[in-house]
C-alpha atoms as a PDB file:
ATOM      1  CA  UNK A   1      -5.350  12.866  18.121  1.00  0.00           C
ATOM      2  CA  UNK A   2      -8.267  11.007  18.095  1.00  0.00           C
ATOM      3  CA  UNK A   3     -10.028  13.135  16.009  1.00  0.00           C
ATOM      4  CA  UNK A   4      -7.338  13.006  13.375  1.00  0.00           C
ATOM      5  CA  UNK A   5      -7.670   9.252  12.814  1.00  0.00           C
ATOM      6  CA  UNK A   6     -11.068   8.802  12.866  1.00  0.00           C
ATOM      7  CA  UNK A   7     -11.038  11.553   9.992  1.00  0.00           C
ATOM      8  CA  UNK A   8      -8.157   9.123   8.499  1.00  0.00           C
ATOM      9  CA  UNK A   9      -9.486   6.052   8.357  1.00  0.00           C
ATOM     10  CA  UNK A  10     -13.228   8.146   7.080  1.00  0.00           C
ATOM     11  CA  UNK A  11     -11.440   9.557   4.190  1.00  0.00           C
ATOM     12  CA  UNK A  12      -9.556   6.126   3.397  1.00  0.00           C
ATOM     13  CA  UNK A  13     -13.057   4.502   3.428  1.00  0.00           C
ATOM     14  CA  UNK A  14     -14.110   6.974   0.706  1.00  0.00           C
ATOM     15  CA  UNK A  15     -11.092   7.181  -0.723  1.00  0.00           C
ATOM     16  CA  UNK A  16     -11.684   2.738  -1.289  1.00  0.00           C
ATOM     17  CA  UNK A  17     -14.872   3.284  -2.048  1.00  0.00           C
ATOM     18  CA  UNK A  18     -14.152   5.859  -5.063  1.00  0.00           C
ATOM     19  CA  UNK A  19     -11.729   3.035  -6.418  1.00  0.00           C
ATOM     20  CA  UNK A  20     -14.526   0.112  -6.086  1.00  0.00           C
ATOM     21  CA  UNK A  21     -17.140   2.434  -7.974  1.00  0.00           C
ATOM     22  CA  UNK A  22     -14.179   3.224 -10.630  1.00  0.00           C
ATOM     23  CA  UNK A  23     -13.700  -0.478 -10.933  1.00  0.00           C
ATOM     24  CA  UNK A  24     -17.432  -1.180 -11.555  1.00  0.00           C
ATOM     25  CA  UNK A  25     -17.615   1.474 -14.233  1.00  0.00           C
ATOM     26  CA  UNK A  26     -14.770   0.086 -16.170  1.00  0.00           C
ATOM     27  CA  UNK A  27     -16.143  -3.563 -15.849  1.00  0.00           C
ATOM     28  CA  UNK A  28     -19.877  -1.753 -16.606  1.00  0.00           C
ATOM     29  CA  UNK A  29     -18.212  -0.608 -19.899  1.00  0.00           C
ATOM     30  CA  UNK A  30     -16.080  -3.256 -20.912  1.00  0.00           C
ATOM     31  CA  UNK A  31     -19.800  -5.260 -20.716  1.00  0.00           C
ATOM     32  CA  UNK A  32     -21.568  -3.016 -22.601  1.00  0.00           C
ATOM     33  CA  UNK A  33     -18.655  -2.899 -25.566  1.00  0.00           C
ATOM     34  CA  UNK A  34     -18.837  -6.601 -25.360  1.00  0.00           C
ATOM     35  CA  UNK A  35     -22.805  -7.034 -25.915  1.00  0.00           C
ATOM     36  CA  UNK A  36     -22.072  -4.370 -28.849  1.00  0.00           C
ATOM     37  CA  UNK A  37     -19.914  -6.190 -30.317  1.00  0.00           C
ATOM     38  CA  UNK A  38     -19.376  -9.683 -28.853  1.00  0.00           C
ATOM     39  CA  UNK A  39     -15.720 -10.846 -29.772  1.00  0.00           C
ATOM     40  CA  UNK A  40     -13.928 -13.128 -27.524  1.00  0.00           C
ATOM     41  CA  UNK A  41     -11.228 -10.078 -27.048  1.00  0.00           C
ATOM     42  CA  UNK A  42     -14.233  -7.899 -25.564  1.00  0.00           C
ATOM     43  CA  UNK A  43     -15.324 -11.404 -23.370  1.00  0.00           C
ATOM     44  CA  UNK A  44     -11.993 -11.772 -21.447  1.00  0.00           C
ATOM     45  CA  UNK A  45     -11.363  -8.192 -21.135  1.00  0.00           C
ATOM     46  CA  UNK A  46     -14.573  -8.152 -19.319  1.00  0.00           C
ATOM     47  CA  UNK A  47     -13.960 -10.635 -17.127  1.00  0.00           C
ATOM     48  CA  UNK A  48     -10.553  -9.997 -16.348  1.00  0.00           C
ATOM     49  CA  UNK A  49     -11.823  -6.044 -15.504  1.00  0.00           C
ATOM     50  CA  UNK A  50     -15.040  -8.489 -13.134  1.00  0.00           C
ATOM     51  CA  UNK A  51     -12.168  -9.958 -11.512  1.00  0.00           C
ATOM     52  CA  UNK A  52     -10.570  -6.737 -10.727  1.00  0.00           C
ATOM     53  CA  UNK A  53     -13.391  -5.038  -9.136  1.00  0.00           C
ATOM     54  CA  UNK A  54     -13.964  -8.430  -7.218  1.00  0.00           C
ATOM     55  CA  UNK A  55     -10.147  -7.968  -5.901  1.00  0.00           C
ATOM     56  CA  UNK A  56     -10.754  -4.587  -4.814  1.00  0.00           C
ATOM     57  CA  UNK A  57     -14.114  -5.252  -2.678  1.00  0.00           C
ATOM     58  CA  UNK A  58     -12.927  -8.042  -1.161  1.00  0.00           C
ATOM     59  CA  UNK A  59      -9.551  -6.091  -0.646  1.00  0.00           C
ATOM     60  CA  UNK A  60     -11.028  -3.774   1.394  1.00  0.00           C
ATOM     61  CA  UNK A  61     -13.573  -6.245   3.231  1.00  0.00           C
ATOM     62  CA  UNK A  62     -10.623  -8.444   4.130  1.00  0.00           C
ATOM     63  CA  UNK A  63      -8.603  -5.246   5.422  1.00  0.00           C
ATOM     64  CA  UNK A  64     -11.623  -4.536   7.907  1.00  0.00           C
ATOM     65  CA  UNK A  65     -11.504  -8.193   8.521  1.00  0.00           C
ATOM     66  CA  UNK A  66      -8.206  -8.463   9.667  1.00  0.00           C
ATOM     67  CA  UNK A  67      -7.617  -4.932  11.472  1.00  0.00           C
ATOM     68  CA  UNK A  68      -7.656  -6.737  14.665  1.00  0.00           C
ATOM     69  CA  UNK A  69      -5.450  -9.198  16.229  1.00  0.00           C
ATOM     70  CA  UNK A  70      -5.031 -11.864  14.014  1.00  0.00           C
ATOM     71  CA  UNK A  71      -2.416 -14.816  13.846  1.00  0.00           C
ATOM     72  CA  UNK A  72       0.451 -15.132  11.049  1.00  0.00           C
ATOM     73  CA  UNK A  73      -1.043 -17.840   9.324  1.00  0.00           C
ATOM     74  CA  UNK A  74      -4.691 -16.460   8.940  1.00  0.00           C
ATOM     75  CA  UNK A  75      -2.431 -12.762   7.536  1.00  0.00           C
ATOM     76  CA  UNK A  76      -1.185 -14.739   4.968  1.00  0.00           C
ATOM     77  CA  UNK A  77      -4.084 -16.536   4.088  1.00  0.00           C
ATOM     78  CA  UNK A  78      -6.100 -13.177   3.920  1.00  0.00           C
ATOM     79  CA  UNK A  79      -3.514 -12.154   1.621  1.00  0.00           C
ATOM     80  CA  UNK A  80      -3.595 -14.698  -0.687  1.00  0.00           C
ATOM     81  CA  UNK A  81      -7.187 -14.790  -0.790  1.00  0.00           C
ATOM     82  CA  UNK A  82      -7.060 -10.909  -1.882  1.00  0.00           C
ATOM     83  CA  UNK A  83      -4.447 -11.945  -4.397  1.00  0.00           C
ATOM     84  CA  UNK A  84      -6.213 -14.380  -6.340  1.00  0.00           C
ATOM     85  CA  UNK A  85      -8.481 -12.054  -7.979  1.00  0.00           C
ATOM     86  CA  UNK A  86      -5.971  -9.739  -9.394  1.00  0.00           C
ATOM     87  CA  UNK A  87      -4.083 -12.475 -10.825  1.00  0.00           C
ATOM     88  CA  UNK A  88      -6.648 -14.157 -12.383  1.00  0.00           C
ATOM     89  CA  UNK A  89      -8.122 -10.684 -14.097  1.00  0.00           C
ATOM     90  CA  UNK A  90      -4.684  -9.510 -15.297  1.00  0.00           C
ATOM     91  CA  UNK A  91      -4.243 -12.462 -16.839  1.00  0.00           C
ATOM     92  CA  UNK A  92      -7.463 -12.327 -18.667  1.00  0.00           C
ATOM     93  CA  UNK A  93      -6.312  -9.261 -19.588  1.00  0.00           C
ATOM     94  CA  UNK A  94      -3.009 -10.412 -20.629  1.00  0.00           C
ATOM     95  CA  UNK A  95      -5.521 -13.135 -22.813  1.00  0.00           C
ATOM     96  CA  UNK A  96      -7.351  -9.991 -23.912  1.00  0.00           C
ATOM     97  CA  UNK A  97      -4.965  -8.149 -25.396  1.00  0.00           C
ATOM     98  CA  UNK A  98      -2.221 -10.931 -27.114  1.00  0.00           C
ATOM     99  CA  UNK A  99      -4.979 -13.482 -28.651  1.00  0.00           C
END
């Protein structure tokens, strides 16, 4: 049984880490359309897809973080820390593609 989560939680590491390096290629990409052709479009979908891969790393640093025993308060506030990122890069997103 032991066996079988240790295997788990390995192939959930790689499994988060295949999602970070996804992130990072988009946001790689969106930069290098952007210095081709520098629009203001191009600029916030870049930094709404930066604030996406930021959300995902710290997503799965703040899941390590709080795997232990940790108090209701300091959940939620791990949580909302995790949150912030996607919102704000969405919504530069949202900028990105209605402006």
């Amino acid at each position: 049984m032991t066996d079988g989560v240790a295997i788990a939680r390995g192939a959930l590491v790689l499994m988060r880490m295949v999602v970070f390096g996804l992130t990072l290629g988009i946001t790689l990409i969106s930069f290098q359309a952007y210095r081709k052709r520098p629009s203001e479009r191009l600029q916030y979908a870049f930094v709404g897809f930066a604030f996406i891969s930021m959300g995902v790393a710290i997503t799965s640093v703040i899941t390590q973080l709080s795997a232990g025993e940790v108090n209701p308060f300091e959940q939620v506030f791990f949580q909302m820390a995790e949150t912030i990122p996607f919102i704000i890069g969405f919504a530069m997103l949202y900028v990105s593609l209605y402006r």
